[in-house]
N, C-alpha and C. Protein backbone atom coordinates (compact mmCIF):
# COMPACT_ATOMS: atom_id res chain seq x y z
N UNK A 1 0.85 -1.18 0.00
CA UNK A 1 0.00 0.00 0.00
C UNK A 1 0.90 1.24 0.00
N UNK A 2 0.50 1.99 -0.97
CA UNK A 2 1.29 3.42 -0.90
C UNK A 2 0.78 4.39 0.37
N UNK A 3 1.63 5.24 0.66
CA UNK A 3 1.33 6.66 1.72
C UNK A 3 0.20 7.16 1.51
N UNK A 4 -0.16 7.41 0.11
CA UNK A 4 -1.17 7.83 -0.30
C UNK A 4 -2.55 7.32 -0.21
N UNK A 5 -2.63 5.62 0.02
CA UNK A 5 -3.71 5.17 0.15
C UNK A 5 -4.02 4.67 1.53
N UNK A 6 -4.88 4.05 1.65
CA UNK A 6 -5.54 3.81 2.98
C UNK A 6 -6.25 2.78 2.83
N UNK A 7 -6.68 2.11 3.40
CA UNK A 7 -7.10 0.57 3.72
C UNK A 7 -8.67 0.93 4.21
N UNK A 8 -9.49 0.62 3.68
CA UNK A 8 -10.61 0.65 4.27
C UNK A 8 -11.03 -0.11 4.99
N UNK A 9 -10.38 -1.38 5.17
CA UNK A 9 -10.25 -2.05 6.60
C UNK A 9 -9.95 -1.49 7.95
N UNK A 10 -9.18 -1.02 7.78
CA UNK A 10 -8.39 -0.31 8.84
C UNK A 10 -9.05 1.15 9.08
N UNK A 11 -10.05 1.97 8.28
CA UNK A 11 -10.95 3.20 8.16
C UNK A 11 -12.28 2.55 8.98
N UNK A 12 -12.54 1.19 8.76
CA UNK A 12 -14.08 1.40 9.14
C UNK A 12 -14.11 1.16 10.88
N UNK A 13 -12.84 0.69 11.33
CA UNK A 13 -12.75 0.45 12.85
C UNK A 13 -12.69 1.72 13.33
N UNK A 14 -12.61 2.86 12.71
CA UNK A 14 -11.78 4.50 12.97
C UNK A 14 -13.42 5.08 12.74
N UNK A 15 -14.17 4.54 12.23
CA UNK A 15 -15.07 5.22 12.34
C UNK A 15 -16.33 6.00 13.23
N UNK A 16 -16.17 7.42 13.81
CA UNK A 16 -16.91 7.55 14.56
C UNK A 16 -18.40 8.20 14.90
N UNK A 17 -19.16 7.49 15.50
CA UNK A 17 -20.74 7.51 14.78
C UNK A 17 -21.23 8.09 16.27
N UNK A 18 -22.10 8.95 15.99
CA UNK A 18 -23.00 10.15 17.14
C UNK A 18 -24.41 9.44 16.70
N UNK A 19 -25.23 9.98 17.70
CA UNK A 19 -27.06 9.40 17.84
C UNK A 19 -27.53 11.32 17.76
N UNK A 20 -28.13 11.49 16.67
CA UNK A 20 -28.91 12.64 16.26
C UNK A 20 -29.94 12.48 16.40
N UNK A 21 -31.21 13.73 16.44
CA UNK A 21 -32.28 13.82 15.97
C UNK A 21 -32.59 13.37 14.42
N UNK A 22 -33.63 12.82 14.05
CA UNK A 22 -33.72 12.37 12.59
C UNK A 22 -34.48 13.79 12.16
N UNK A 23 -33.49 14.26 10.91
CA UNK A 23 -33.94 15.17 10.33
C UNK A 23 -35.04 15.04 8.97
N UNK A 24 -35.63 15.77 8.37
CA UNK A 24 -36.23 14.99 6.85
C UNK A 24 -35.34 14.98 6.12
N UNK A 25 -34.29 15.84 6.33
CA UNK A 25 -33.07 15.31 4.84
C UNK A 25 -32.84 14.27 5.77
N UNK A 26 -32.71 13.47 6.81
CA UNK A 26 -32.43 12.16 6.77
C UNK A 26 -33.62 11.17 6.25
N UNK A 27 -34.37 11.54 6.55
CA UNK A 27 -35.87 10.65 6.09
C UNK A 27 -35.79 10.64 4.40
N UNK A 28 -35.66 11.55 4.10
CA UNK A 28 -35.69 11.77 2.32
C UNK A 28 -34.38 10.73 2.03
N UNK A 29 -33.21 10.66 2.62
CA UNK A 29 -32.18 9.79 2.65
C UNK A 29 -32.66 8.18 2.32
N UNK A 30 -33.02 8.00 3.56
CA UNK A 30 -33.26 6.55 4.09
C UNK A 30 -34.19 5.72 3.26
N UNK A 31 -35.62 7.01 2.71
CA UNK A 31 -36.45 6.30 1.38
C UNK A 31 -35.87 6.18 0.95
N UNK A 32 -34.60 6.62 0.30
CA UNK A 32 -34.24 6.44 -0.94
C UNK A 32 -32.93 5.28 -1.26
N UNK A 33 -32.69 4.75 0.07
CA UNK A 33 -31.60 3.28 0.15
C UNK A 33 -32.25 2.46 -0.56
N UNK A 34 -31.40 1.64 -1.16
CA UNK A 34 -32.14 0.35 -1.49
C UNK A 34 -31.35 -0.80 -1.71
N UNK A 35 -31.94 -1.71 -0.70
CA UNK A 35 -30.95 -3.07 -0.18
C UNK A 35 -31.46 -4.21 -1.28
N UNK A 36 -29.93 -4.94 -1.24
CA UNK A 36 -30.65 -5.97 -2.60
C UNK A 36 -31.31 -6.85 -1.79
N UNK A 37 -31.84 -8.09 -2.36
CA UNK A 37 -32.85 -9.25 -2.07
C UNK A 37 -31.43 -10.27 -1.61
N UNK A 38 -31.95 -10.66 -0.40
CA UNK A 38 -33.05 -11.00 0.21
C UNK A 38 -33.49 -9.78 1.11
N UNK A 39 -32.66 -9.12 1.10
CA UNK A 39 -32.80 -8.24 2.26
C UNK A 39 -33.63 -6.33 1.40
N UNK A 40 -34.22 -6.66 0.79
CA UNK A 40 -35.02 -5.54 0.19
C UNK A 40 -36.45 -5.47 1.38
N UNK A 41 -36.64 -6.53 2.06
CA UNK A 41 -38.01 -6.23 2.79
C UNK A 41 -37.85 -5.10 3.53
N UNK A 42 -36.37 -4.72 4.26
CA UNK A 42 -36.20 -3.35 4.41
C UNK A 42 -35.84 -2.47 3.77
N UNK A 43 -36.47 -2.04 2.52
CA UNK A 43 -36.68 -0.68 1.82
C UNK A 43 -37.76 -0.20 2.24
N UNK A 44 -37.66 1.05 2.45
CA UNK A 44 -38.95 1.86 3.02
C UNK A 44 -39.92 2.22 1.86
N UNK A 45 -40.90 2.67 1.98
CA UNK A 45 -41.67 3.29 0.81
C UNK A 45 -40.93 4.73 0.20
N UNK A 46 -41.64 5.21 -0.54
CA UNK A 46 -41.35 6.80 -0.68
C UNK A 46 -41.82 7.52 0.55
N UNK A 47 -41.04 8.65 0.09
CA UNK A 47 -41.03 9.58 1.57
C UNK A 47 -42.24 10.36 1.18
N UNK A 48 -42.85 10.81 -0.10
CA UNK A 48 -44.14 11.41 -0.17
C UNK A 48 -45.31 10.79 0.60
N UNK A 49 -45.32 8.84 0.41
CA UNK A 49 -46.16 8.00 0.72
C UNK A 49 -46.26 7.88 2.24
N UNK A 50 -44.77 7.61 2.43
CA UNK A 50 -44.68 8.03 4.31
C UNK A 50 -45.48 9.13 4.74
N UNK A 51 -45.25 10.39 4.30
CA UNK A 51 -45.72 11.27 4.97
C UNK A 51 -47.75 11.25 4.32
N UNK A 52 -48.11 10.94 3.09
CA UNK A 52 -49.20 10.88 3.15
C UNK A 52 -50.22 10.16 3.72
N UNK A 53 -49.61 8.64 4.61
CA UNK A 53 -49.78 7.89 5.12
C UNK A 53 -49.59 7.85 6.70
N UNK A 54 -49.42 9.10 6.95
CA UNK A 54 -48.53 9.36 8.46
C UNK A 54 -47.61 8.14 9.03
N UNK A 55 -47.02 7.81 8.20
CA UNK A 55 -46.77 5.70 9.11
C UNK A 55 -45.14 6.44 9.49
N UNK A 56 -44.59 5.87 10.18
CA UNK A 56 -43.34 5.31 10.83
C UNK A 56 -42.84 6.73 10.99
N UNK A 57 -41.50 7.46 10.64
CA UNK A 57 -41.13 8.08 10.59
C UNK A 57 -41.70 9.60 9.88
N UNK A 58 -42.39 8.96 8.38
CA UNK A 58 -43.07 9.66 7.65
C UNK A 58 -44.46 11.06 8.76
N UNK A 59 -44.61 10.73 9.81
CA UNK A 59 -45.22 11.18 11.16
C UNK A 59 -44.26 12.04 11.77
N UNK A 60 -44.45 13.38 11.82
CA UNK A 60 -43.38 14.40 12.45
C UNK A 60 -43.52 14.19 13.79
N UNK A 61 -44.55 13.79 14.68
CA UNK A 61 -44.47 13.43 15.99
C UNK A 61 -43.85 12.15 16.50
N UNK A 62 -44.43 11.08 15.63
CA UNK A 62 -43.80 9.55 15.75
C UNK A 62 -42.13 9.70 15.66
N UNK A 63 -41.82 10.62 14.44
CA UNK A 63 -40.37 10.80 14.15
C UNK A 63 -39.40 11.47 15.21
N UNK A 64 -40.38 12.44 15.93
CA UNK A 64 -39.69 12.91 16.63
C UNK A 64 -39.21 12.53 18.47
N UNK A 65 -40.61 11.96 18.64
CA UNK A 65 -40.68 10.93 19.96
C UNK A 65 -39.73 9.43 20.07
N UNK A 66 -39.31 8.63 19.01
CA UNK A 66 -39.15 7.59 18.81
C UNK A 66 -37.38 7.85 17.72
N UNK A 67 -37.08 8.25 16.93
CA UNK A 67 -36.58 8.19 15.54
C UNK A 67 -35.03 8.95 15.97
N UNK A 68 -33.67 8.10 15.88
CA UNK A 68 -32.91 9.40 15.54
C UNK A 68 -31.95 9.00 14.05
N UNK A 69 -31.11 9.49 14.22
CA UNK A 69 -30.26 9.34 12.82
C UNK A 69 -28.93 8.89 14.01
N UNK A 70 -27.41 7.85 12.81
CA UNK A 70 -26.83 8.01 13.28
C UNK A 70 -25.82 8.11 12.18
N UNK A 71 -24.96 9.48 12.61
CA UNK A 71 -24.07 10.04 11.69
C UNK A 71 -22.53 9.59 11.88
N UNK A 72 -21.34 10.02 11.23
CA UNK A 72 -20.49 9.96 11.19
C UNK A 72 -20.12 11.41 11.78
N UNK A 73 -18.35 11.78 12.08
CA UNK A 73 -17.92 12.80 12.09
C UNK A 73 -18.12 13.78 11.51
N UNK A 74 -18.24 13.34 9.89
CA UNK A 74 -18.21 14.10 8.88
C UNK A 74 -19.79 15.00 8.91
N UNK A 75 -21.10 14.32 9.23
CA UNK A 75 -22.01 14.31 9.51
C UNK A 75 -22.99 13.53 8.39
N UNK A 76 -22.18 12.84 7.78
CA UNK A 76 -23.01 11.61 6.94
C UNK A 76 -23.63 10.68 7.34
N UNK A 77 -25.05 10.35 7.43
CA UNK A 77 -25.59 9.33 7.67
C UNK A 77 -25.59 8.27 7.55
N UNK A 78 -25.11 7.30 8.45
CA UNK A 78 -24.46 6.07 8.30
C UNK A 78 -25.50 5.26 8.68
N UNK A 79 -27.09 5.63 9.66
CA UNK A 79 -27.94 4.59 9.92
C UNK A 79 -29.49 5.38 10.49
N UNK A 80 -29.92 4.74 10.92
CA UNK A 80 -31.20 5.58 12.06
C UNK A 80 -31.37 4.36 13.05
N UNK A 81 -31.72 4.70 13.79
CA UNK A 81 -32.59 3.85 15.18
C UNK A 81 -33.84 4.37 15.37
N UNK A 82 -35.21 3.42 16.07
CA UNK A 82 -36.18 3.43 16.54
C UNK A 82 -36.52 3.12 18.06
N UNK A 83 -36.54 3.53 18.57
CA UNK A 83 -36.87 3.50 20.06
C UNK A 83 -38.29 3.37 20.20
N UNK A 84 -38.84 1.67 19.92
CA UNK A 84 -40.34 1.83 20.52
C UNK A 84 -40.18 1.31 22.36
N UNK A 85 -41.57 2.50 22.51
CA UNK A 85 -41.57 1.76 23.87
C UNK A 85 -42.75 1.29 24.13
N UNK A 86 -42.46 0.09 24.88
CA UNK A 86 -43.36 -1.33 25.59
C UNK A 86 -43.19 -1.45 26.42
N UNK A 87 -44.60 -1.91 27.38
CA UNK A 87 -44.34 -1.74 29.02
C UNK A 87 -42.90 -2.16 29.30
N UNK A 88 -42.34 -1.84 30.16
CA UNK A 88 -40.88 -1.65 30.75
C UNK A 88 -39.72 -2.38 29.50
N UNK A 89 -39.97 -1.97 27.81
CA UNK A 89 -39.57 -2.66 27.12
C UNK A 89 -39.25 -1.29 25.90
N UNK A 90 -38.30 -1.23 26.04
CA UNK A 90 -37.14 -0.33 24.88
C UNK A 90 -37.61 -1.04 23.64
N UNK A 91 -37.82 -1.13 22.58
CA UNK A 91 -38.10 -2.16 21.22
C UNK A 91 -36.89 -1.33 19.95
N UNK A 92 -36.14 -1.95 19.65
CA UNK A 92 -35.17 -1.20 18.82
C UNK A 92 -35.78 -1.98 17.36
N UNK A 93 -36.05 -0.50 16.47
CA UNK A 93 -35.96 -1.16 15.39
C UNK A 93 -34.46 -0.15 14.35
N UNK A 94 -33.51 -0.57 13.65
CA UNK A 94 -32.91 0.17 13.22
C UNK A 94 -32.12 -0.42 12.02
N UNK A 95 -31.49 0.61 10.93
CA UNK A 95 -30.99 0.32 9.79
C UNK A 95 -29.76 1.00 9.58
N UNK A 96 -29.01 0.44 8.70
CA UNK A 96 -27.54 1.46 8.24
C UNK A 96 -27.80 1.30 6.82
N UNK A 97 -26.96 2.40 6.25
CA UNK A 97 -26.76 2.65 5.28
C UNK A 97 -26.38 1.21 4.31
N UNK A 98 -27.18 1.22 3.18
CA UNK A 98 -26.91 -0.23 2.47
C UNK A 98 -25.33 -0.57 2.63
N UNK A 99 -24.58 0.62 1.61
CA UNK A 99 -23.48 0.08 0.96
C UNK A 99 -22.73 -0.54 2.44
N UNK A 100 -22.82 -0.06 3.32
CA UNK A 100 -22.10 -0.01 4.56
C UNK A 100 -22.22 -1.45 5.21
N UNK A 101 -23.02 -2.00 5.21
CA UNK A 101 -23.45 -3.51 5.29
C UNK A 101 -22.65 -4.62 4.90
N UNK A 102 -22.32 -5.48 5.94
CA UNK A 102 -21.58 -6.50 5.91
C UNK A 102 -20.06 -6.13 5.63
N UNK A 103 -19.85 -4.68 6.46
CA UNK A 103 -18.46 -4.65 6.25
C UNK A 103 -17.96 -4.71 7.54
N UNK A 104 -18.57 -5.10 8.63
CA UNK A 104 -17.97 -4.96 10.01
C UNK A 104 -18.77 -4.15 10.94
N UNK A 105 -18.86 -2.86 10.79
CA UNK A 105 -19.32 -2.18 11.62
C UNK A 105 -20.82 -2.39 12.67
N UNK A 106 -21.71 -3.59 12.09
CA UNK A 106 -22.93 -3.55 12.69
C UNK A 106 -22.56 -3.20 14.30
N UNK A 107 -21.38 -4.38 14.96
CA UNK A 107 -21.56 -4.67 16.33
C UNK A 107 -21.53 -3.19 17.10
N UNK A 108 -20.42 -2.44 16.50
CA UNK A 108 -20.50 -0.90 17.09
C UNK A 108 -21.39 -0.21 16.78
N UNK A 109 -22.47 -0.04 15.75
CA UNK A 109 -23.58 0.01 15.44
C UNK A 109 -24.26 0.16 16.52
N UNK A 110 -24.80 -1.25 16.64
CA UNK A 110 -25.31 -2.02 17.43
C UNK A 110 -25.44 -1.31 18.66
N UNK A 111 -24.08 -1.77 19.30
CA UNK A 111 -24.16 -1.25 20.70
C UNK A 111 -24.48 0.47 20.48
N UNK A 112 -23.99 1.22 19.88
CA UNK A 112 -24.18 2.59 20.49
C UNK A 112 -25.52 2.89 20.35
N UNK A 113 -26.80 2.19 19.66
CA UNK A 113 -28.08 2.62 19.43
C UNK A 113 -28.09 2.13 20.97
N UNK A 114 -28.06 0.71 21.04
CA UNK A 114 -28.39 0.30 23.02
C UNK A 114 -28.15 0.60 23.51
N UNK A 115 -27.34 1.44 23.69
CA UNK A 115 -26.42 2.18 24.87
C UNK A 115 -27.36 3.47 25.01
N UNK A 116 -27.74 3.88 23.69
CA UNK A 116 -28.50 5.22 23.69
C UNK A 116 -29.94 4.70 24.33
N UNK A 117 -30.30 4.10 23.95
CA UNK A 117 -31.84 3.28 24.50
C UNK A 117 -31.48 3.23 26.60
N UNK A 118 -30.71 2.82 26.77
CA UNK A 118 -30.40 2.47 28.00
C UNK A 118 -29.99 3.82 28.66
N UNK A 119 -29.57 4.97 28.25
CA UNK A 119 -29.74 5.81 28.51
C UNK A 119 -31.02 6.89 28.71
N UNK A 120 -31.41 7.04 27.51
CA UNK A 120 -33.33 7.09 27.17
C UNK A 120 -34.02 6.27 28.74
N UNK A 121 -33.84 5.37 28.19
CA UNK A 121 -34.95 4.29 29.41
C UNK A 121 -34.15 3.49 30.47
N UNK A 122 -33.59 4.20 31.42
CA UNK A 122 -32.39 3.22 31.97
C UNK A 122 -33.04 1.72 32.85
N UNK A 123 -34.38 1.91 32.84
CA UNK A 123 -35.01 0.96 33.94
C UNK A 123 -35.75 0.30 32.51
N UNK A 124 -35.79 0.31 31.15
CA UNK A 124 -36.33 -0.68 30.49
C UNK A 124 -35.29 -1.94 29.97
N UNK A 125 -35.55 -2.77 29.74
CA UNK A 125 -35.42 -4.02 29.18
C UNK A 125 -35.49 -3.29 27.53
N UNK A 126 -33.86 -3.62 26.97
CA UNK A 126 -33.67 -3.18 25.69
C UNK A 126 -34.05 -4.48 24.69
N UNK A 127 -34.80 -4.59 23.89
CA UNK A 127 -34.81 -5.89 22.83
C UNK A 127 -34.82 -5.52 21.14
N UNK A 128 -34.70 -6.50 20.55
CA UNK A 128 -35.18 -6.32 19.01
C UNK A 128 -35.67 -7.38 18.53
N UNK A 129 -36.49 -7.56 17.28
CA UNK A 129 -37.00 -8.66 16.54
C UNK A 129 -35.85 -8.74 15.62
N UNK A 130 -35.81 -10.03 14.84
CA UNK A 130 -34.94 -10.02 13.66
C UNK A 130 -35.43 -11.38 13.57
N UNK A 131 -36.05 -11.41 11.57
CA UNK A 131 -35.67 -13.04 10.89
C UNK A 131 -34.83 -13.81 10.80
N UNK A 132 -34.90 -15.14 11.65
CA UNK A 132 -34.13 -16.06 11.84
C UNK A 132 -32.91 -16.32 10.50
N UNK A 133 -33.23 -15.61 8.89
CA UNK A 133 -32.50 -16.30 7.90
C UNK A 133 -31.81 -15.04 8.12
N UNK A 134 -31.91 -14.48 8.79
CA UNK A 134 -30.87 -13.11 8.46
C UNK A 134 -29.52 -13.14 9.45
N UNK A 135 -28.87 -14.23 9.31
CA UNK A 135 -27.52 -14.47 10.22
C UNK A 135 -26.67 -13.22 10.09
N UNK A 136 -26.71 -13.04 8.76
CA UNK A 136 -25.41 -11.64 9.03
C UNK A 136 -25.69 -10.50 9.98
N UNK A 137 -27.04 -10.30 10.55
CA UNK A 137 -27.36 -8.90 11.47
C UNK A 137 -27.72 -10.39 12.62
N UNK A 138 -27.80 -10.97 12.96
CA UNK A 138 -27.49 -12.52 13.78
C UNK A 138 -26.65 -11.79 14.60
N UNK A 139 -25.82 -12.18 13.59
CA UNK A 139 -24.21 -12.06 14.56
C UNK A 139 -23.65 -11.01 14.90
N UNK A 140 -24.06 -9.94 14.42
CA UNK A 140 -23.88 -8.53 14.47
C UNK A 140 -24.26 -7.85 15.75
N UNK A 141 -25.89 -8.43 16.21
CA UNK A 141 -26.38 -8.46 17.68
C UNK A 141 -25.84 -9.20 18.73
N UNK A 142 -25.06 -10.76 18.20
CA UNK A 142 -24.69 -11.05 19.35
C UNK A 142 -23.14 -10.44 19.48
N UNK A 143 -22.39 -10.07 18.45
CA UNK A 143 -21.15 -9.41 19.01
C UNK A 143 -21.49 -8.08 19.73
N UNK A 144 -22.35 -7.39 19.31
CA UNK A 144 -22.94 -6.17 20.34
C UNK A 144 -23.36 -6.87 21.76
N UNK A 145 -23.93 -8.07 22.16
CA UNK A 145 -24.15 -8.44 23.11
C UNK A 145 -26.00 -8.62 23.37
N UNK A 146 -26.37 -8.79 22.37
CA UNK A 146 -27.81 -9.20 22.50
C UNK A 146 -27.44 -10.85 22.48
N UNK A 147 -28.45 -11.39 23.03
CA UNK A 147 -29.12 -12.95 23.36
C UNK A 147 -30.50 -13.25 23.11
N UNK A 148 -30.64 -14.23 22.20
CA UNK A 148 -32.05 -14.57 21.95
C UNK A 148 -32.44 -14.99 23.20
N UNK A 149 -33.74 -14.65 23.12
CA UNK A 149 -34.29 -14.66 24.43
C UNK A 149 -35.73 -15.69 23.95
N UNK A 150 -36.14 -15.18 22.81
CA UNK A 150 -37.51 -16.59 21.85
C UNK A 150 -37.50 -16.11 20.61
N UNK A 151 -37.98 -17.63 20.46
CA UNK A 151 -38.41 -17.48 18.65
C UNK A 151 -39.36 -18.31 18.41
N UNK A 152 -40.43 -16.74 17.19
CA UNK A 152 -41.42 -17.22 17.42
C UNK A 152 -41.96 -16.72 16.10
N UNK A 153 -43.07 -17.11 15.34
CA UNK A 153 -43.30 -16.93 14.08
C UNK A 153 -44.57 -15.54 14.13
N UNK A 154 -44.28 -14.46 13.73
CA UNK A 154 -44.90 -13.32 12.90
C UNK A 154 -45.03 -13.14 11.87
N UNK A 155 -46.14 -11.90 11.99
CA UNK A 155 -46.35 -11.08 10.77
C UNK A 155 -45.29 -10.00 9.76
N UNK A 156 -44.82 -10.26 8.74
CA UNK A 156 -43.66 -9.16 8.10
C UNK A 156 -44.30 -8.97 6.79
N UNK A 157 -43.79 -7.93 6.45
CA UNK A 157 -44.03 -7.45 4.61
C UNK A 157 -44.51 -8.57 3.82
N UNK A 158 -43.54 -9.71 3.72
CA UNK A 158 -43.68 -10.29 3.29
C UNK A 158 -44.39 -11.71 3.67
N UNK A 159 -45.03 -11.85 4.47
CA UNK A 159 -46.06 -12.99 5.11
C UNK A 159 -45.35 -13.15 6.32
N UNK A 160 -45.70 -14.50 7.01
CA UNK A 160 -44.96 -14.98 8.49
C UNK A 160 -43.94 -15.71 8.03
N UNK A 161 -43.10 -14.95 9.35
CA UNK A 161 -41.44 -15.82 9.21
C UNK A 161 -41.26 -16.17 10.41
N UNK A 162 -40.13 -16.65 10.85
CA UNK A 162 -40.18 -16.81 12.40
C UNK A 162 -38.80 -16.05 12.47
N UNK A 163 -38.75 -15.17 13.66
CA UNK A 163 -38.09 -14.51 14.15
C UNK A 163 -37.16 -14.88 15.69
N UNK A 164 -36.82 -14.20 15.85
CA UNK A 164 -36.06 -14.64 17.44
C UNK A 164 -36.30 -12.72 17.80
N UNK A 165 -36.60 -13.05 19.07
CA UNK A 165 -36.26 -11.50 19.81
C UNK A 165 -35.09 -11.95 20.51
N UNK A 166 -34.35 -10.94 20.28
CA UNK A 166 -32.94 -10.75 21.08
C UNK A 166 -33.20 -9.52 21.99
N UNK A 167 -32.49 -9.90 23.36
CA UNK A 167 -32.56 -8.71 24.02
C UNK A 167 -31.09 -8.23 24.91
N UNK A 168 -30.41 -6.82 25.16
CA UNK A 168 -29.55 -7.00 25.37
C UNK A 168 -28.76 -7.45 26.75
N UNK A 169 -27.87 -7.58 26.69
CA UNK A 169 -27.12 -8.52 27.70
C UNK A 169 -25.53 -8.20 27.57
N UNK A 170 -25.33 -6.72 27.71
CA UNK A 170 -23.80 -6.80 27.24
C UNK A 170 -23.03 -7.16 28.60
N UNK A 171 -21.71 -7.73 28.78
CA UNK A 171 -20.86 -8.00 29.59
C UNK A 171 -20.32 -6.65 30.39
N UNK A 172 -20.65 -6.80 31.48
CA UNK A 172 -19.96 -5.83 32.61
C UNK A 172 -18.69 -5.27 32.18
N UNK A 173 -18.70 -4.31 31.69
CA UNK A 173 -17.10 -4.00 31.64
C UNK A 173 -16.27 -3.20 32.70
C-alpha cells in the first residue's frame, strides 16, 4: 500500500458515529436506500407516501418521539434507530446505510443505538425482533451483546417468518 492510500479495513474500525435527531433530509435519505434481495423487505416506501400515510417516521411526531439518525464525524448518515416503547420494554428497530453492510461495523452500530436506549430508558429491558434467515445482522447483535431470548413466528411485509427476539445482555465491563 502506498502513503497515499488507505485501507478501508483499517478506516471502518476508525469510524466515529453520534445518535442525532432524525432530520427529513435524513428521512428523504433513508427512502431512498435500497438493499438488494433478500434483504429488500427493508426498503422503506417513498417519503411522499410516508408522509401521506402518516406511518413510521413519515409522522413528524412519531419521528420525533421515537426516531434518531446516526451520523459519522463528517455528519453523513451512516444509519437511524427506533426507540419503541413497551411496558418496561425499549423495542429497537434500526438500519444502516446499504453500501455499509456486511463490512464490520454492525456490532459498534449495534451497541451505540443500546447504549442510547439504556440511557433514554435506563429501567427498560432493551430488545429487538430479527428473521431467523438473516444471520449476518445474527451475529452482528450477538457481538454487540444481545441474546435470543424466543423465537417465534410473525407477521412481516412479506407474510410470516419466524423470528427470534434478542434482548440485550452486554458483559460488565
Amino acid at each position: 500500500m502506498h502513503d497515499n492510500e488507505s485501507s478501508n479495513h483499517y478506516k471502518r474500525h476508525q469510524l466515529k458515529m453520534t445518535i442525532h435527531p432524525l432530520e427529513i433530509r435524513h428521512a428523504l435519505e433513508i427512502c431512498d436506500w435500497s438493499y438488494e434481495a433478500p434483504f429488500d423487505i427493508y426498503n422503506w416506501p417513498t417519503w411522499e407516501d410516508m408522509q401521506k400515510d402518516g406511518i413510521e417516521f413519515g409522522d413528524s411526531v412519531l419521528r420525533e418521539a421515537q426516531y434518531a439518525a446516526v451520523l459519522n464525524d463528517e455528519q453523513m448518515l451512516i444509519g437511524f434507530a427506533q426507540f419503541f416503547p413497551i411496558a418496561g420494554v425499549t423495542r429497537l428497530g434500526l438500519g444502516m446505510r446499504p453500501e455499509l453492510c456486511g463490512q464490520g461495523l454492525g456490532p459498534e452500530f449495534i451497541r451505540l443505538i443500546a447504549e442510547e436506549a439504556r440511557k433514554r430508558t435506563p429501567e427498560h429491558e432493551i430488545d429487538l425482533e430479527v428473521v431467523t434467515w438473516n444471520r449476518r445482522a445474527i451475529r452482528a447483535y450477538e457481538q454487540a451483546g444481545f441474546r435470543v431470548s424466543d423465537t417465534y413466528s410473525r407477521r412481516t411485509v412479506t407474510g410470516y417468518a419466524e423470528c427470534h427476539c434478542m434482548v440485550y445482555e452486554p458483559e460488565e465491563q
